[in-house]
C-alpha atoms as a PDB file:
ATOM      1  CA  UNK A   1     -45.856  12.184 -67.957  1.00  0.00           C
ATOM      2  CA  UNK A   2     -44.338  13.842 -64.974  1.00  0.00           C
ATOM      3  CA  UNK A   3     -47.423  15.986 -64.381  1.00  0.00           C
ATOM      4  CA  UNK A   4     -49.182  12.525 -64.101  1.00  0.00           C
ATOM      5  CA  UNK A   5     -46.915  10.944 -61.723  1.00  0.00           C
ATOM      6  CA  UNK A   6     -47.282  14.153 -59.315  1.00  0.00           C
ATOM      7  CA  UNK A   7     -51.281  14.014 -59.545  1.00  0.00           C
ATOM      8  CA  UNK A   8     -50.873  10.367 -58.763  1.00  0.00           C
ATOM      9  CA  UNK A   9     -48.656  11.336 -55.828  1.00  0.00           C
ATOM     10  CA  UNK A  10     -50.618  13.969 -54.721  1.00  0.00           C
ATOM     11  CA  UNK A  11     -54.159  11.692 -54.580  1.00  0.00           C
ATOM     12  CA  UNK A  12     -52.662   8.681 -52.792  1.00  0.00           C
ATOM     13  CA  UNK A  13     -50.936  10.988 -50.195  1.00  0.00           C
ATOM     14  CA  UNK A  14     -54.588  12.363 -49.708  1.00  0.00           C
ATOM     15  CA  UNK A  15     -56.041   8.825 -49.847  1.00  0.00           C
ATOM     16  CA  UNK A  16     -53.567   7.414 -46.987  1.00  0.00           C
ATOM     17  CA  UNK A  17     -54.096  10.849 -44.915  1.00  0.00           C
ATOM     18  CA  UNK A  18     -58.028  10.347 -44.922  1.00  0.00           C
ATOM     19  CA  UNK A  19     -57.664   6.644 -43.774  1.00  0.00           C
ATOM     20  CA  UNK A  20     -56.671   8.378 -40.333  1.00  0.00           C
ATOM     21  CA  UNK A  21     -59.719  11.045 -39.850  1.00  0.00           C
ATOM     22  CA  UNK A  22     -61.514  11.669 -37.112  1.00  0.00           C
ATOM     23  CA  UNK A  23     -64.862  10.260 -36.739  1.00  0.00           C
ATOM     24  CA  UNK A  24     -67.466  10.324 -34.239  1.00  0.00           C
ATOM     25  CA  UNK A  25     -66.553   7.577 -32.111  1.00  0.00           C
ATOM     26  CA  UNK A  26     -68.665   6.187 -29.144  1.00  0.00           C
ATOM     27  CA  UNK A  27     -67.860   7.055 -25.328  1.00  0.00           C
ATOM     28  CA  UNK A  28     -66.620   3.427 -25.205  1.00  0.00           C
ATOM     29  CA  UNK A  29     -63.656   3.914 -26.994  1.00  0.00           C
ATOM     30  CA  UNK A  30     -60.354   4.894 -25.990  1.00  0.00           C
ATOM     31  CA  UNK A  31     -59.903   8.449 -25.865  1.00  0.00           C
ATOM     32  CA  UNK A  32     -57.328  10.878 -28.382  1.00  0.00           C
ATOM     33  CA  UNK A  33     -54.244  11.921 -26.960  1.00  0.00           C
ATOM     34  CA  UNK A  34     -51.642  13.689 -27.745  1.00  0.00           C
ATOM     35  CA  UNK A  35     -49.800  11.937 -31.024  1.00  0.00           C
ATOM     36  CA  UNK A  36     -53.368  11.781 -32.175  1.00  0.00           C
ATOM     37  CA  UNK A  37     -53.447  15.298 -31.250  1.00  0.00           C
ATOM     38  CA  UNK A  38     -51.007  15.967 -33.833  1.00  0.00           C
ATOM     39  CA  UNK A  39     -51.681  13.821 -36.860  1.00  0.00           C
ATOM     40  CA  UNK A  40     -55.339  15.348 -36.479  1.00  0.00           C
ATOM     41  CA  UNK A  41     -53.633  18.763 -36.505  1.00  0.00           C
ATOM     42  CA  UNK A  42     -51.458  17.782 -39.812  1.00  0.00           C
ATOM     43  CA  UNK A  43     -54.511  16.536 -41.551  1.00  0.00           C
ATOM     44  CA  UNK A  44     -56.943  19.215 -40.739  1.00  0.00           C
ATOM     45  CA  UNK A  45     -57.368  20.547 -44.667  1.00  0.00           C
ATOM     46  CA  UNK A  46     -57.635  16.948 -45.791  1.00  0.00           C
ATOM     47  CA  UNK A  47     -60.475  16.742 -42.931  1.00  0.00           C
ATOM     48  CA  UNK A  48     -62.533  19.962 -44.204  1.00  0.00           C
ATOM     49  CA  UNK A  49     -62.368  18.552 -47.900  1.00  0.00           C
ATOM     50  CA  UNK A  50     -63.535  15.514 -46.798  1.00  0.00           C
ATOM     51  CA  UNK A  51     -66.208  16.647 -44.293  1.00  0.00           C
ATOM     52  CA  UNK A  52     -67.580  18.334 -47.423  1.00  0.00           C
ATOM     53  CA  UNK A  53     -68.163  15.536 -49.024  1.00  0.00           C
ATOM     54  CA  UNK A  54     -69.178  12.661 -45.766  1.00  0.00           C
ATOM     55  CA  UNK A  55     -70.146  14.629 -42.673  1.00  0.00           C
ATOM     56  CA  UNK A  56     -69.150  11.361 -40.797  1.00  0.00           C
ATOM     57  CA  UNK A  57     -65.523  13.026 -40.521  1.00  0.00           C
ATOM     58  CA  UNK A  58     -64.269  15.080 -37.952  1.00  0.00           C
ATOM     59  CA  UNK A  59     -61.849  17.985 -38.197  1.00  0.00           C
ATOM     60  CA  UNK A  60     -61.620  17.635 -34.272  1.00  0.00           C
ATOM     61  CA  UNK A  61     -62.121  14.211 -32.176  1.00  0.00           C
ATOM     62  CA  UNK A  62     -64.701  14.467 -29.815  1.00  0.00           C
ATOM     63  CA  UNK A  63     -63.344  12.053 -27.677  1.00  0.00           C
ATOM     64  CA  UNK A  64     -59.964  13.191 -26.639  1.00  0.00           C
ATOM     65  CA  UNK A  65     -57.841  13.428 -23.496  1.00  0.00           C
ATOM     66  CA  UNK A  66     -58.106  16.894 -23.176  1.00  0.00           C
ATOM     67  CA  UNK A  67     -55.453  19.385 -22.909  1.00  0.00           C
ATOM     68  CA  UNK A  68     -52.779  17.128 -24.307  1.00  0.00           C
ATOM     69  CA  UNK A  69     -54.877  16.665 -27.254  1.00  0.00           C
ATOM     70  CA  UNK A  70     -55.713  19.928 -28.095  1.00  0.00           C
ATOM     71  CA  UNK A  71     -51.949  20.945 -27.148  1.00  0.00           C
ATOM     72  CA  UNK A  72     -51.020  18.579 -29.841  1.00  0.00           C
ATOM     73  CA  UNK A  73     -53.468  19.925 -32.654  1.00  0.00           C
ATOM     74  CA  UNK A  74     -52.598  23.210 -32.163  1.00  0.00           C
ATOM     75  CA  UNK A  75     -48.836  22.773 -32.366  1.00  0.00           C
ATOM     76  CA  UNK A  76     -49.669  20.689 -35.309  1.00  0.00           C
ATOM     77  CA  UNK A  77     -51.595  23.191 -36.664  1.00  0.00           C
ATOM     78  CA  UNK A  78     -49.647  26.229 -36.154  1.00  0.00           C
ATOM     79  CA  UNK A  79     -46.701  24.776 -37.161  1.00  0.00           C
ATOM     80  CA  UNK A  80     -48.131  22.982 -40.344  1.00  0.00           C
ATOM     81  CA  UNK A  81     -49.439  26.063 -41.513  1.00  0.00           C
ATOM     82  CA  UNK A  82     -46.780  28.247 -40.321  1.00  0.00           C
ATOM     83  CA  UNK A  83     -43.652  26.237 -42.185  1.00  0.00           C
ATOM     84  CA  UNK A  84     -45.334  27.038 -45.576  1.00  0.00           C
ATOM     85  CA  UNK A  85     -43.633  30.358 -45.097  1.00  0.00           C
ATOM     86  CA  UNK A  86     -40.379  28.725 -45.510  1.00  0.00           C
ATOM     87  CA  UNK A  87     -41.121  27.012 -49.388  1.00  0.00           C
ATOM     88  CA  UNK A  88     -42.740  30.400 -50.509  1.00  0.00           C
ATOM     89  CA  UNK A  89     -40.332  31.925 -52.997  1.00  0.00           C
ATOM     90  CA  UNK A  90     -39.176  35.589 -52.564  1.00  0.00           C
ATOM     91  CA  UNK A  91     -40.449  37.770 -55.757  1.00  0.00           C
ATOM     92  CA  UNK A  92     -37.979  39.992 -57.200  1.00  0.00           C
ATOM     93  CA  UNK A  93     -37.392  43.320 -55.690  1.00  0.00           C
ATOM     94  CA  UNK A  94     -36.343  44.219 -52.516  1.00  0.00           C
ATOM     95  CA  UNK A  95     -39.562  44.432 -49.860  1.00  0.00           C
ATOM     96  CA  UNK A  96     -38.881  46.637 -47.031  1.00  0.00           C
END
């Protein structure tokens, strides 16, 4: 029962994360900036599972502001990836 509720967790966290994906959007549109920047750069592993599957997603938005944007994803990015460190559990024994 409590494995169920987790799965269920799990797929509607990834279901409200893909409603926010980058697509290819026309010129006309207003450009990415830096927020967007950083939800893009949060979401990037939901993005490469679902590119795999619709190749109308985006890891990346083309249209973007530029340096603030990419600023944004990479912080996102970096630091996304890099607080994982913090829930990994320390095996037994002493590592040095």
């Amino acid at each position: 029962m409590k494995c169920t509720r987790i799965l269920l967790l799990v797929l509607l966290t990834l279901f409200l994360c893909s409603s926010c994906l980058a697509v290819a959007a026309s010129e006309g549109e207003k450009p990415a900036g830096f927020l967007l920047g950083i939800w893009h750069g949060w979401i990037a592993p939901v993005a490469l599972i679902a590119r795999l599957f619709n190749p109308m997603y985006r890891i990346y938005e083309t249209n973007n502001t530029g340096w603030w944007y990419e600023f944004g994803f990479y912080i996102a990015l970096v630091g996304g990836f890099g607080s994982l460190a913090l829930f990994r559990r320390k095996s037994g024994g002493d590592h040095r």
